[in-house]
PDB file of N, CA and C in Angstrom:
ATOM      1  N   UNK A   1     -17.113  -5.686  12.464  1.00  0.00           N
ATOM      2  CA  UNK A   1     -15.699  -5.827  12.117  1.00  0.00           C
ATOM      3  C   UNK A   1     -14.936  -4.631  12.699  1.00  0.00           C
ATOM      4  N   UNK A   2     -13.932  -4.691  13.356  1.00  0.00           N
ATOM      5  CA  UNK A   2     -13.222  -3.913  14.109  1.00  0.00           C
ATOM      6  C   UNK A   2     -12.241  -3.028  13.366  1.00  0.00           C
ATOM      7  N   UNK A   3     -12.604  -1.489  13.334  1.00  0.00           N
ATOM      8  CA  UNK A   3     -11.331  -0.249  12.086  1.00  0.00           C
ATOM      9  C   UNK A   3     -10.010  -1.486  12.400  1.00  0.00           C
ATOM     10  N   UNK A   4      -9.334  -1.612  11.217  1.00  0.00           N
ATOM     11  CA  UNK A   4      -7.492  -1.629  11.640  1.00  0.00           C
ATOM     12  C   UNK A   4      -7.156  -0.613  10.569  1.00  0.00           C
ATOM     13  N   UNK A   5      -5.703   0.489  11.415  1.00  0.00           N
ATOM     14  CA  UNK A   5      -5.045   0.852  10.465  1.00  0.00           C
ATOM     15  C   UNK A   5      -3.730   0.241   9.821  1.00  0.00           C
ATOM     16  N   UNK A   6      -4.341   0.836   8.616  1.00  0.00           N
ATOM     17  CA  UNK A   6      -3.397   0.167   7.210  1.00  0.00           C
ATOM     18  C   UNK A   6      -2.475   0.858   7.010  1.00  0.00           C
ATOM     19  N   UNK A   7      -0.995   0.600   6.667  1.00  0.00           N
ATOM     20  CA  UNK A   7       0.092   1.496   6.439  1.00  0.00           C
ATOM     21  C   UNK A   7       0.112   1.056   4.890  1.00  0.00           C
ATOM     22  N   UNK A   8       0.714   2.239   4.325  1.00  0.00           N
ATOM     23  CA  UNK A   8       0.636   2.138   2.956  1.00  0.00           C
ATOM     24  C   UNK A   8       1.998   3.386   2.500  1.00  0.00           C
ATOM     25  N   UNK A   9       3.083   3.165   1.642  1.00  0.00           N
ATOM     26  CA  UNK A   9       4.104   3.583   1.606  1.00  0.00           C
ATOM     27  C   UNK A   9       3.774   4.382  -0.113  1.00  0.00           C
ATOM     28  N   UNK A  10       2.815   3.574  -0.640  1.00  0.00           N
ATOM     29  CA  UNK A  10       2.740   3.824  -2.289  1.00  0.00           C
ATOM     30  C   UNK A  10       1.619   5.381  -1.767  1.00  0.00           C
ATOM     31  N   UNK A  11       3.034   6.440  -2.260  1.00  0.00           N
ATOM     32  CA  UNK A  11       2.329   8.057  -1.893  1.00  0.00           C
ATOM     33  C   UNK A  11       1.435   8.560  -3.297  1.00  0.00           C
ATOM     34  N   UNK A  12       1.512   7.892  -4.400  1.00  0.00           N
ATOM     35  CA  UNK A  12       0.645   8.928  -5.292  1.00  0.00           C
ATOM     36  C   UNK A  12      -0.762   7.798  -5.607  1.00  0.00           C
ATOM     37  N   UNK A  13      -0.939   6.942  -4.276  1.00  0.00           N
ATOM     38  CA  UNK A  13      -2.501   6.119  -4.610  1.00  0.00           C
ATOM     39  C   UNK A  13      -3.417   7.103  -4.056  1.00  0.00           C
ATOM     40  N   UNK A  14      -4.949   7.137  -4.879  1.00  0.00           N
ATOM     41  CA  UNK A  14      -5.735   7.719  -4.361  1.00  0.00           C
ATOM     42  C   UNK A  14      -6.158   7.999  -3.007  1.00  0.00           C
ATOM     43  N   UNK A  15      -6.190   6.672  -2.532  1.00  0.00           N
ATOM     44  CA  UNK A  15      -6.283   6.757  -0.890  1.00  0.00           C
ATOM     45  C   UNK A  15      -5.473   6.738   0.212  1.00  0.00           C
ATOM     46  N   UNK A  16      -4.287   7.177  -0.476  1.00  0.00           N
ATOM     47  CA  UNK A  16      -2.936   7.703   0.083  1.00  0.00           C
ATOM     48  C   UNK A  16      -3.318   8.809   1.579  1.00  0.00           C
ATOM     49  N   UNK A  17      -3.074   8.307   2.708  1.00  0.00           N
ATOM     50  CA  UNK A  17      -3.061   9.619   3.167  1.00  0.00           C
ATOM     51  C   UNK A  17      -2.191  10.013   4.661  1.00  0.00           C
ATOM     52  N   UNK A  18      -1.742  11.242   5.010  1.00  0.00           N
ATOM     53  CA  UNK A  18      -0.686  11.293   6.066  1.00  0.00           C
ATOM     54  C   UNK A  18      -0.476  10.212   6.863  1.00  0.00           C
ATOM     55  N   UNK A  19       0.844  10.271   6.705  1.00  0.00           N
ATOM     56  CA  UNK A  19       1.179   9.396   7.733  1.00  0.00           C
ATOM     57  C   UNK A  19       1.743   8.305   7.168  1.00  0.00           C
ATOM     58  N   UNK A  20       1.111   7.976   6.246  1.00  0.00           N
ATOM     59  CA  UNK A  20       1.306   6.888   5.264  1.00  0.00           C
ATOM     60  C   UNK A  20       0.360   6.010   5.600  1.00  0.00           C
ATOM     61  N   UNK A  21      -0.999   6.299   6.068  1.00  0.00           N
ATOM     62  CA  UNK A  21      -1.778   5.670   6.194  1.00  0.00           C
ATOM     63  C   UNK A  21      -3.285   5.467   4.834  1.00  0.00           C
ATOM     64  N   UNK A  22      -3.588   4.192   4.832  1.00  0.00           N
ATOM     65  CA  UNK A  22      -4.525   3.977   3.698  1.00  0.00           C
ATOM     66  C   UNK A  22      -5.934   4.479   4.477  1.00  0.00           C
ATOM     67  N   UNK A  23      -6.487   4.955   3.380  1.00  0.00           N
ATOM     68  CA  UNK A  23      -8.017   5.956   3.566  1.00  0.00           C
ATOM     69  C   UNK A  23      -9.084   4.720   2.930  1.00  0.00           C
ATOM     70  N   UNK A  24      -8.623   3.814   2.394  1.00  0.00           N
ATOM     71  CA  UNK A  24      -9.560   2.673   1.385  1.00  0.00           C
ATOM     72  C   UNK A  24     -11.134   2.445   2.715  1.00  0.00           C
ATOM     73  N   UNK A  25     -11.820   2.605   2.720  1.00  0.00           N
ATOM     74  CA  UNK A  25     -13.143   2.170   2.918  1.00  0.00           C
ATOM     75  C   UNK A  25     -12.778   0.431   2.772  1.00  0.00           C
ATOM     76  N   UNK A  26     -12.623   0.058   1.909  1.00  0.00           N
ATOM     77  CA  UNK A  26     -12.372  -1.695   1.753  1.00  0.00           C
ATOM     78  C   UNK A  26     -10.664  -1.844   0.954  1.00  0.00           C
ATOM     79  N   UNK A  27     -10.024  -2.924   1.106  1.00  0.00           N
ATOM     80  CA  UNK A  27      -9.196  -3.110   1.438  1.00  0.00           C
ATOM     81  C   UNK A  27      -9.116  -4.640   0.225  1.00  0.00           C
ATOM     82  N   UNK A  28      -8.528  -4.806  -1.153  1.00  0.00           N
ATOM     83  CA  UNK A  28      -8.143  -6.191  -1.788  1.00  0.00           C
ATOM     84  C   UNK A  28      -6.929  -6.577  -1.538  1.00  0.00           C
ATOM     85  N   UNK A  29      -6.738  -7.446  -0.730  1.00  0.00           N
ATOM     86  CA  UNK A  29      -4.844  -7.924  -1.171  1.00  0.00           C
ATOM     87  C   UNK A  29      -4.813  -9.153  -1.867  1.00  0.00           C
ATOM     88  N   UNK A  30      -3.976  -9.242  -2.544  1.00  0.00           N
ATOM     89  CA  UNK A  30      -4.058 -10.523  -3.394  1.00  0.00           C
ATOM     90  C   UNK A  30      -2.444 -10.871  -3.043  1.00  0.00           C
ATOM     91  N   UNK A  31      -2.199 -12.240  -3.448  1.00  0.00           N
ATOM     92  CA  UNK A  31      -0.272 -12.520  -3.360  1.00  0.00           C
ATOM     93  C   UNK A  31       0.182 -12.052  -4.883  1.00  0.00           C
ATOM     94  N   UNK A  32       1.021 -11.920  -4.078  1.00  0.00           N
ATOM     95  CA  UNK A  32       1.784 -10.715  -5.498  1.00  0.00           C
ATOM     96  C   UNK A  32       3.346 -12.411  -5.516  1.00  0.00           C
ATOM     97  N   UNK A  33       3.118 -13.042  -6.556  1.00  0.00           N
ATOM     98  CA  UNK A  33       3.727 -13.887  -7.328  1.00  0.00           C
ATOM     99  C   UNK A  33       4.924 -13.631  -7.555  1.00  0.00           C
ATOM    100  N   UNK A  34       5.145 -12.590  -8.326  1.00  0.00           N
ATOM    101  CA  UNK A  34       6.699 -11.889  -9.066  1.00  0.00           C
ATOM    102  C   UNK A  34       7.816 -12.307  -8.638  1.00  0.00           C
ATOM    103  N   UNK A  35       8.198 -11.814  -7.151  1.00  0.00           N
ATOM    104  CA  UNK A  35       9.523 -11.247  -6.882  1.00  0.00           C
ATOM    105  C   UNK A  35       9.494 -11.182  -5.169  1.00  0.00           C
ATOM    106  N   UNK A  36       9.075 -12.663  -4.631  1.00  0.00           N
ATOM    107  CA  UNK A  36       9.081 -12.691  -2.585  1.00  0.00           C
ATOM    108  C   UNK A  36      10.866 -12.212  -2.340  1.00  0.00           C
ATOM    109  N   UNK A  37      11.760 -11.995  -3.534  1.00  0.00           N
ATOM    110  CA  UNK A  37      13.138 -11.619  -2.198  1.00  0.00           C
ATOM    111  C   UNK A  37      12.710 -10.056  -2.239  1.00  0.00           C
ATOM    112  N   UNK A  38      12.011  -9.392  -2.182  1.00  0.00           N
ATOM    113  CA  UNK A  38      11.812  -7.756  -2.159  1.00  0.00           C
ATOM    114  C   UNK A  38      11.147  -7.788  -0.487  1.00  0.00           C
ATOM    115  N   UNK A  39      10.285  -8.671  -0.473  1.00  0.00           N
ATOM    116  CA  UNK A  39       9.539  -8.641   0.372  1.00  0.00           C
ATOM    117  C   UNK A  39      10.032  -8.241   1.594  1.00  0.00           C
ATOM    118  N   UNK A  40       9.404  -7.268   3.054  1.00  0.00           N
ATOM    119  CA  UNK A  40       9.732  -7.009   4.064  1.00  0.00           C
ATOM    120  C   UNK A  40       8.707  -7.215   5.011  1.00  0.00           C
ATOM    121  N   UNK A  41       9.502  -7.264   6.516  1.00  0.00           N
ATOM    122  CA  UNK A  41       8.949  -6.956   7.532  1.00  0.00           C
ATOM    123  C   UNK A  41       8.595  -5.641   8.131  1.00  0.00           C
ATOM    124  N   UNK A  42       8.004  -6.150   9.639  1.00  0.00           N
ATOM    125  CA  UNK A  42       7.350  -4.535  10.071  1.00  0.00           C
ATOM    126  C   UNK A  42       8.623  -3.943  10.950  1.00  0.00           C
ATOM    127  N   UNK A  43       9.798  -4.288  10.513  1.00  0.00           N
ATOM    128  CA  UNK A  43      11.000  -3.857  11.470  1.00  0.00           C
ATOM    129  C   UNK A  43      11.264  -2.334  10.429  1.00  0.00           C
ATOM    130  N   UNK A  44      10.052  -1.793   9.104  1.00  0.00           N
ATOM    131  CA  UNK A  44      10.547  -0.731   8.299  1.00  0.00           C
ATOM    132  C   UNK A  44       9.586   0.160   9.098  1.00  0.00           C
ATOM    133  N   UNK A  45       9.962   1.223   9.350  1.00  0.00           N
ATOM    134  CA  UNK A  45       9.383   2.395   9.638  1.00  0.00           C
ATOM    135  C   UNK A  45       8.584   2.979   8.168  1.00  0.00           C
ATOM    136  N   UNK A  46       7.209   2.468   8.576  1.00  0.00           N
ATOM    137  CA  UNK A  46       6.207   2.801   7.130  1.00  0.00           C
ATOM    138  C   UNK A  46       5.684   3.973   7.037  1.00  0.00           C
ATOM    139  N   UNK A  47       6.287   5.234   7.830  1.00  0.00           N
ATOM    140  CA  UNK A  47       5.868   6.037   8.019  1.00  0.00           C
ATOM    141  C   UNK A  47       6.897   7.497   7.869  1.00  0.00           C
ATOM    142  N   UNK A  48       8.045   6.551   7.280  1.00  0.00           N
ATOM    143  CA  UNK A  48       9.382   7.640   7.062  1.00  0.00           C
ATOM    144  C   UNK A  48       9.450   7.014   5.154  1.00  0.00           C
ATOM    145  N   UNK A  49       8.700   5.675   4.869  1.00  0.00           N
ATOM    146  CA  UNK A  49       9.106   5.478   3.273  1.00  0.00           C
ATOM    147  C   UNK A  49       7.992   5.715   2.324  1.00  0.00           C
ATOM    148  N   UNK A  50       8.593   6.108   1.193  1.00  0.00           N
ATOM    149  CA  UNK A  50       7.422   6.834   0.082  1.00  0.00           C
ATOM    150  C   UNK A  50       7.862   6.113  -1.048  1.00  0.00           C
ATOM    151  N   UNK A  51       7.259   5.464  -1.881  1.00  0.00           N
ATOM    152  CA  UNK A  51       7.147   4.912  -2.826  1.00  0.00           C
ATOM    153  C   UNK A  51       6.209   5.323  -3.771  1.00  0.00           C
ATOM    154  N   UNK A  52       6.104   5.259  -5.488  1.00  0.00           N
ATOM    155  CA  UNK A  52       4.889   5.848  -6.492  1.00  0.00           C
ATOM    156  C   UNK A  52       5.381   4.024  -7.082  1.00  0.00           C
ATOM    157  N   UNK A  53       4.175   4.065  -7.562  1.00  0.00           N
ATOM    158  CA  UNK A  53       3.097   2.432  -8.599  1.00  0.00           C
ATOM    159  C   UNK A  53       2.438   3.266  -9.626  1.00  0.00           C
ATOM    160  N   UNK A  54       2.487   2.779 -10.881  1.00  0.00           N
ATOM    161  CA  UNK A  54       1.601   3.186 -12.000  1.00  0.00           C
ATOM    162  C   UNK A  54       0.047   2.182 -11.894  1.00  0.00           C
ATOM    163  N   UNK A  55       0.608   1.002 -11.756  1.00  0.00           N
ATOM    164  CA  UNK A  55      -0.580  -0.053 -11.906  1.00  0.00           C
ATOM    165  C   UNK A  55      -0.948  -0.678 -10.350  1.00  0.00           C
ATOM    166  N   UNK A  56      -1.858  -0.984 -10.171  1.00  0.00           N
ATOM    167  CA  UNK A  56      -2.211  -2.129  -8.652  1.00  0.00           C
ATOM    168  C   UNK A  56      -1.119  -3.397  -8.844  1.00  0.00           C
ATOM    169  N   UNK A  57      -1.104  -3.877 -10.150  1.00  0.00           N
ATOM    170  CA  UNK A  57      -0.412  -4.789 -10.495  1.00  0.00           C
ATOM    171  C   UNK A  57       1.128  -4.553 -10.017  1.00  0.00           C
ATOM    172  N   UNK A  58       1.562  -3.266  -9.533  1.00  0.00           N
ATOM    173  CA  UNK A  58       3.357  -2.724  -9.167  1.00  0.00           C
ATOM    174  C   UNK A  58       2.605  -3.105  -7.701  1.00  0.00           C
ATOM    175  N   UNK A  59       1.869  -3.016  -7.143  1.00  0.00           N
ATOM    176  CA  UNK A  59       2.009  -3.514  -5.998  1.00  0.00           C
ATOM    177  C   UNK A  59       1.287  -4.643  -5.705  1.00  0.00           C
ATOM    178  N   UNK A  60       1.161  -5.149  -3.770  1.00  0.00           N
ATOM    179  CA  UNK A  60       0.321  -6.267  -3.890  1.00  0.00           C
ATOM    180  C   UNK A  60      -0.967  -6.073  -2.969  1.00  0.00           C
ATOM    181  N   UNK A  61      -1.641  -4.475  -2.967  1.00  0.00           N
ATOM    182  CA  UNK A  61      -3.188  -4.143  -2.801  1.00  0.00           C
ATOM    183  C   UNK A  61      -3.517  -3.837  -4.143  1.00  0.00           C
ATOM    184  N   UNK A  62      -4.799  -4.391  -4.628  1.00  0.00           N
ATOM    185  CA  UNK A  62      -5.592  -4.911  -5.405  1.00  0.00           C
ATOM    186  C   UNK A  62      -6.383  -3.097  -5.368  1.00  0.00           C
ATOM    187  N   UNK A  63      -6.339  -2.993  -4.693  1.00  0.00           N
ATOM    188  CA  UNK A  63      -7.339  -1.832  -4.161  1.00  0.00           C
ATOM    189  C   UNK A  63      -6.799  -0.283  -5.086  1.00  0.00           C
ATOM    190  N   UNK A  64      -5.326  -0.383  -5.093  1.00  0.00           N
ATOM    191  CA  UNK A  64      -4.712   0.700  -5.640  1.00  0.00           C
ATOM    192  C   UNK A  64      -5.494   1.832  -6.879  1.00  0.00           C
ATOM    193  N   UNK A  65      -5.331   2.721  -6.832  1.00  0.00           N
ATOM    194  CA  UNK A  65      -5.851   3.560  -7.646  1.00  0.00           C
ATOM    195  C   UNK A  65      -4.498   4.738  -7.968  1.00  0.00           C
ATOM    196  N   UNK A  66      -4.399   5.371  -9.038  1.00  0.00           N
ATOM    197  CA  UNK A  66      -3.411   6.488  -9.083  1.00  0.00           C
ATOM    198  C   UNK A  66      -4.430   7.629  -8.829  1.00  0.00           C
ATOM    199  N   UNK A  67      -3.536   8.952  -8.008  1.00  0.00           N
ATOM    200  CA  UNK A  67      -3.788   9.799  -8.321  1.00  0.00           C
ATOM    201  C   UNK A  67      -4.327  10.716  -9.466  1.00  0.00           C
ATOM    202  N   UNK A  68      -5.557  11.433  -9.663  1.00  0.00           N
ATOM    203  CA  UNK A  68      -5.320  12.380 -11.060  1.00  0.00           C
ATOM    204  C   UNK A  68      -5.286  13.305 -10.757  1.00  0.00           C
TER     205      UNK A  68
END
């Protein structure tokens, strides 16, 4: 299976790391149900936005962990 990098904007997840890139070893996405008018394209520079999630459930990687 071929590395891809993952952009990831949510800055206080464990596998948060420069750049705004995800460090995850494995990778869950699930569809996040809630709220598709939030939703964006890759026309955002994921690498200038920072966002914090308490739960995996605030976002839609499965994978999420908080910082301790």
């Amino acid at each position: 299976m071929p590395n891809v990098e993952v952009n990831c904007t949510v800055s206080n997840c464990y596998f948060h790391r420069k750049g705004n890139i995800c460090g995850a070893e494995k990778i869950l996405i699930d569809t996040d149900s809630k709220d598709r008018s939030s939703e964006f394209g890759s026309e955002i520079d994921f690498r200038e936005v920072e966002e914090k999630a308490k739960t995996s459930e605030e976002t839609c990687c499965k994978t999420f962990r908080p910082k301790r």
